[in-house]
N, C-alpha and C. Protein backbone atom coordinates (compact mmCIF):
# COMPACT_ATOMS: atom_id res chain seq x y z
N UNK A 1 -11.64 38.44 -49.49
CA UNK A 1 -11.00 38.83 -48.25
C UNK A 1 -10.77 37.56 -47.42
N UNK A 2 -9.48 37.08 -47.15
CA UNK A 2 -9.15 35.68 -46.58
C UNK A 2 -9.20 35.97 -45.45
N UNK A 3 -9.66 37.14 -44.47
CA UNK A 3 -9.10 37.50 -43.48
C UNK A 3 -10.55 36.88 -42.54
N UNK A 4 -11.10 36.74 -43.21
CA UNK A 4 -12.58 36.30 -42.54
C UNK A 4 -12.05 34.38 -42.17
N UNK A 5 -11.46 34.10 -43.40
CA UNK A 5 -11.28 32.91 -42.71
C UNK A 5 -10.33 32.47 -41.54
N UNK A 6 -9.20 33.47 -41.61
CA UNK A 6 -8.27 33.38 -40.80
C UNK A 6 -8.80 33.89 -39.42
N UNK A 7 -10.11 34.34 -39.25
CA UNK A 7 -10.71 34.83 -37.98
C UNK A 7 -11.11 33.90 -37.52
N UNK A 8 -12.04 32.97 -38.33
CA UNK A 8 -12.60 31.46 -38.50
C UNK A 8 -12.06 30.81 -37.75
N UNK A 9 -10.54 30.45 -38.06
CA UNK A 9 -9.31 29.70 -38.13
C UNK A 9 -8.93 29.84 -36.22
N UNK A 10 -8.48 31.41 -36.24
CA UNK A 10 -8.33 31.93 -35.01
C UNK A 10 -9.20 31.53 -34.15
N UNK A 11 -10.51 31.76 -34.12
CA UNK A 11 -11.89 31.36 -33.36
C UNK A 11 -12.34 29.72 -32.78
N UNK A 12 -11.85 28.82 -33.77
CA UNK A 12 -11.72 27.55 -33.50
C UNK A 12 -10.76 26.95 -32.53
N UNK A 13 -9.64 27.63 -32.62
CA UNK A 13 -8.67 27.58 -31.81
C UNK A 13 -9.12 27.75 -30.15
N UNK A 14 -9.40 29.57 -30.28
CA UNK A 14 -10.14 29.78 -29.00
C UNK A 14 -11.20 28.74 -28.37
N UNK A 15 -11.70 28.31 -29.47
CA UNK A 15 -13.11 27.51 -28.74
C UNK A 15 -12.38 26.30 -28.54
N UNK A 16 -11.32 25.32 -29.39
CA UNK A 16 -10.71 24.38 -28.73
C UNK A 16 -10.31 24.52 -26.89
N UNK A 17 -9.43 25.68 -26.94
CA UNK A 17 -8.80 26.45 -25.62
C UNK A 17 -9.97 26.14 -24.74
N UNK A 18 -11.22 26.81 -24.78
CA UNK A 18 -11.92 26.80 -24.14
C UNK A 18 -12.82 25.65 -23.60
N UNK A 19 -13.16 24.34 -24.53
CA UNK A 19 -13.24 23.13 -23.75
C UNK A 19 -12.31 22.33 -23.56
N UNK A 20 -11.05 22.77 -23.32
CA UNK A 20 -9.79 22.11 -22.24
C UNK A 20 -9.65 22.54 -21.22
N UNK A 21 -9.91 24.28 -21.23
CA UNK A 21 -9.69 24.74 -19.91
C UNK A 21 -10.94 25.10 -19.03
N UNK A 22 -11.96 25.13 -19.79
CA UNK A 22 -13.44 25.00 -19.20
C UNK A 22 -13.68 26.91 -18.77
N UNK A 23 -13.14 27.35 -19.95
CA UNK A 23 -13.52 29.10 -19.38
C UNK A 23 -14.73 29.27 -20.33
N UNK A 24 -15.62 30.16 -20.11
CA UNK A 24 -16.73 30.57 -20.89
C UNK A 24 -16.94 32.10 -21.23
N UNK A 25 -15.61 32.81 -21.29
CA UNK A 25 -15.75 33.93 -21.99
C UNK A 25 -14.71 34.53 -21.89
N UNK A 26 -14.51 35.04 -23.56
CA UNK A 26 -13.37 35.73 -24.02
C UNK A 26 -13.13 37.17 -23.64
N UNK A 27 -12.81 37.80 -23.12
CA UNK A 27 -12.63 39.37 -22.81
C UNK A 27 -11.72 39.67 -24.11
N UNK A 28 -10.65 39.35 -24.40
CA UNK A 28 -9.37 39.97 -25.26
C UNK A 28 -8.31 38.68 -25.76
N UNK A 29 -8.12 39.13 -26.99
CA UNK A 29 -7.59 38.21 -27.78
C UNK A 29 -6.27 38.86 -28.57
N UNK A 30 -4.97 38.67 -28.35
CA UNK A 30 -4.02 39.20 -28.50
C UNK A 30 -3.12 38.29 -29.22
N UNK A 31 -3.04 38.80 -31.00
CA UNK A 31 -2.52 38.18 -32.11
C UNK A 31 -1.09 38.78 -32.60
N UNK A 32 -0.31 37.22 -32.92
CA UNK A 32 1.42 38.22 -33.37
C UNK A 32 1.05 38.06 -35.05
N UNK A 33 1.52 39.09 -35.32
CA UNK A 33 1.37 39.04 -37.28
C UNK A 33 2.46 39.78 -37.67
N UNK A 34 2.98 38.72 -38.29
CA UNK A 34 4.37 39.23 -39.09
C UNK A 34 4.04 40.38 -40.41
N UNK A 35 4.88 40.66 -40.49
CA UNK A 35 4.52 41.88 -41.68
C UNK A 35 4.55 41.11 -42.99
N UNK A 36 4.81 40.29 -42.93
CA UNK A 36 4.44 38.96 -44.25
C UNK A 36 3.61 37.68 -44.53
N UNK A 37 3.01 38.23 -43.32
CA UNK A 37 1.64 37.43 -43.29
C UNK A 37 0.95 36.98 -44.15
N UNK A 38 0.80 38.70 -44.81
CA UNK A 38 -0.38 38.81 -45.76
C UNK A 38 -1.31 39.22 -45.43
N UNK A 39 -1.62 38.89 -43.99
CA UNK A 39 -2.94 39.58 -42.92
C UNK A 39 -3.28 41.00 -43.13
N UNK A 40 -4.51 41.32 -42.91
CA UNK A 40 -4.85 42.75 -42.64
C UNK A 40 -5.38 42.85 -41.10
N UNK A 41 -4.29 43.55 -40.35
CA UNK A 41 -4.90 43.29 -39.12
C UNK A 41 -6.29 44.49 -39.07
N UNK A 42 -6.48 45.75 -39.98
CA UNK A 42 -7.68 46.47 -39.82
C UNK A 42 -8.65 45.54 -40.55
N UNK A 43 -8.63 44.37 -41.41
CA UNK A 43 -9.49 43.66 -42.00
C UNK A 43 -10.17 42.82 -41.00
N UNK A 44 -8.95 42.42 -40.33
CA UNK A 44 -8.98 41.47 -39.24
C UNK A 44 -10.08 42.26 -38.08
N UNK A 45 -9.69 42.98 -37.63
CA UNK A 45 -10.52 43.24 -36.33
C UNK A 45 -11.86 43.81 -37.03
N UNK A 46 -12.08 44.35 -37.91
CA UNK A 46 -13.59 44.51 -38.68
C UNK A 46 -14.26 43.30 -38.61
N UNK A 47 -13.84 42.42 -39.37
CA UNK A 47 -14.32 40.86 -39.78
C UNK A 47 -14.36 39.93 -37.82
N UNK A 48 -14.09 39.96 -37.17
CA UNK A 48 -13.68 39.50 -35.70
C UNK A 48 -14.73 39.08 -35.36
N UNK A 49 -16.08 40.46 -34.99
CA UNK A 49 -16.73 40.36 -34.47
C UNK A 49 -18.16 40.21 -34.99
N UNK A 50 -17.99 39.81 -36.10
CA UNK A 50 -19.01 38.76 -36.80
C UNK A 50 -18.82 37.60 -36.78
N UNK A 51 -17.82 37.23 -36.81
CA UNK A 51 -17.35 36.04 -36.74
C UNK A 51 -17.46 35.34 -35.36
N UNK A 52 -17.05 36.03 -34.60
CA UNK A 52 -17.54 35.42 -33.36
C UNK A 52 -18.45 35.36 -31.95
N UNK A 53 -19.53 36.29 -33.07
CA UNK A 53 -20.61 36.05 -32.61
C UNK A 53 -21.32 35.21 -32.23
N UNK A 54 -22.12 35.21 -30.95
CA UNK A 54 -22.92 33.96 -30.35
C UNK A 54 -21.98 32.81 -30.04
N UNK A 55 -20.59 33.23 -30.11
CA UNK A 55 -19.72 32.13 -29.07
C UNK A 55 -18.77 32.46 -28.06
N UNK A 56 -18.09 32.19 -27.46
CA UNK A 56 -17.63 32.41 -26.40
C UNK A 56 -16.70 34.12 -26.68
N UNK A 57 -15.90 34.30 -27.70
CA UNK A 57 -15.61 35.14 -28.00
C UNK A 57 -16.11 36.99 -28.09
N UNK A 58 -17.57 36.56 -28.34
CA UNK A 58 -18.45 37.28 -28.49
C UNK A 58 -18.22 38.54 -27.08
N UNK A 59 -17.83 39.50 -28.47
CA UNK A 59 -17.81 40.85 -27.46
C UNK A 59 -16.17 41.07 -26.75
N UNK A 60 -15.62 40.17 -27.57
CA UNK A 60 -13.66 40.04 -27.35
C UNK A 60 -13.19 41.04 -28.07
N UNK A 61 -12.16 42.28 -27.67
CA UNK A 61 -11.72 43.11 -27.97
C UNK A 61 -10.11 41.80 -28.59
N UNK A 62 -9.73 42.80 -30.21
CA UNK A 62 -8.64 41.79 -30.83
C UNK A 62 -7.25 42.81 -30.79
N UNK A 63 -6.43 42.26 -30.06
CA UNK A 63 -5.15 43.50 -30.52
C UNK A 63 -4.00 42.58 -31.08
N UNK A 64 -3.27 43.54 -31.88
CA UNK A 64 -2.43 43.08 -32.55
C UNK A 64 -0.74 43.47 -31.82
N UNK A 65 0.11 42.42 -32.38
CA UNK A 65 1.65 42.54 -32.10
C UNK A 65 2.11 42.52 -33.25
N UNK A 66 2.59 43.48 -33.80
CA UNK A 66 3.75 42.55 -35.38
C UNK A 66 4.90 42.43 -35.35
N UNK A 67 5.21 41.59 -35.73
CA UNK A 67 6.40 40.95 -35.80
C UNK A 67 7.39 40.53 -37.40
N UNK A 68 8.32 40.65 -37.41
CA UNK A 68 8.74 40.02 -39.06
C UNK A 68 8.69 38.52 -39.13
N UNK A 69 8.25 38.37 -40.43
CA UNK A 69 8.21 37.21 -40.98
C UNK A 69 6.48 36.63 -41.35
N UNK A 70 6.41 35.29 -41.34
CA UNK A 70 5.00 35.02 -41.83
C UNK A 70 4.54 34.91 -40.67
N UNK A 71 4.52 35.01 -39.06
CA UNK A 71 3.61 34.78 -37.99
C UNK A 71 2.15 35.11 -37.74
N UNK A 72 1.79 34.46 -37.55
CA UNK A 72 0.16 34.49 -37.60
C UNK A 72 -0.88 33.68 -36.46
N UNK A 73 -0.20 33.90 -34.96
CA UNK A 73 -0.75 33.02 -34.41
C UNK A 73 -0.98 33.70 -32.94
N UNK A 74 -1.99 32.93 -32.33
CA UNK A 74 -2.40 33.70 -31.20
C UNK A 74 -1.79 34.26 -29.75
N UNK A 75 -1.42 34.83 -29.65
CA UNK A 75 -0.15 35.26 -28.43
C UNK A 75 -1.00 35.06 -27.28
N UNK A 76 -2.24 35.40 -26.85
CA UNK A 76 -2.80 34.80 -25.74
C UNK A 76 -4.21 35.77 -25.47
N UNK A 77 -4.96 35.11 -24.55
CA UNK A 77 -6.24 35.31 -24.53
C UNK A 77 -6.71 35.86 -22.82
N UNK A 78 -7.52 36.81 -22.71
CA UNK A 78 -7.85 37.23 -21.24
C UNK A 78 -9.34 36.37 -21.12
N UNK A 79 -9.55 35.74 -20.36
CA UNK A 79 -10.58 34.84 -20.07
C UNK A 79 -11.77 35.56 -18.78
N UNK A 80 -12.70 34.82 -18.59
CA UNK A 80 -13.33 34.76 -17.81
C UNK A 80 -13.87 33.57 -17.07
């Protein structure tokens, strides 16, 4: 299941975001995924919240947008 890494992937990102902009917690995380992704976005939000556990994310609700083509990237984040 690649979808664990692509949460990984996603999560690093957030935590980059987060020591530039100096926020310390994720409320909601809102992803575009093309229908040729390859993604499972029900894989995806299962796998999420293991993954980002014990970091800023932790306890971030994940929603999805789809879109055509291969898109796979984060549309934007509700902070605290």
């Amino acid at each position: 299941m690649h979808e664990v890494s692509l949460c990984e992937s996603i999560l690093r990102i957030i935590e980059k975001q987060a020591e530039q902009d100096g926020f310390t917690k994720v409320e909601s995380v809102t992803l575009i995924v093309g229908d040729l992704s390859g993604a499972s976005t029900e894989a995806m939000a299962f796998c999420f919240p293991f993954v980002a556990k014990g970091t800023v994310a932790d306890g971030a609700t994940l929603a999805f947008e789809t879109t055509n083509g291969r898109d796979l990237r984060v549309r934007s984040l509700e902070v605290k």
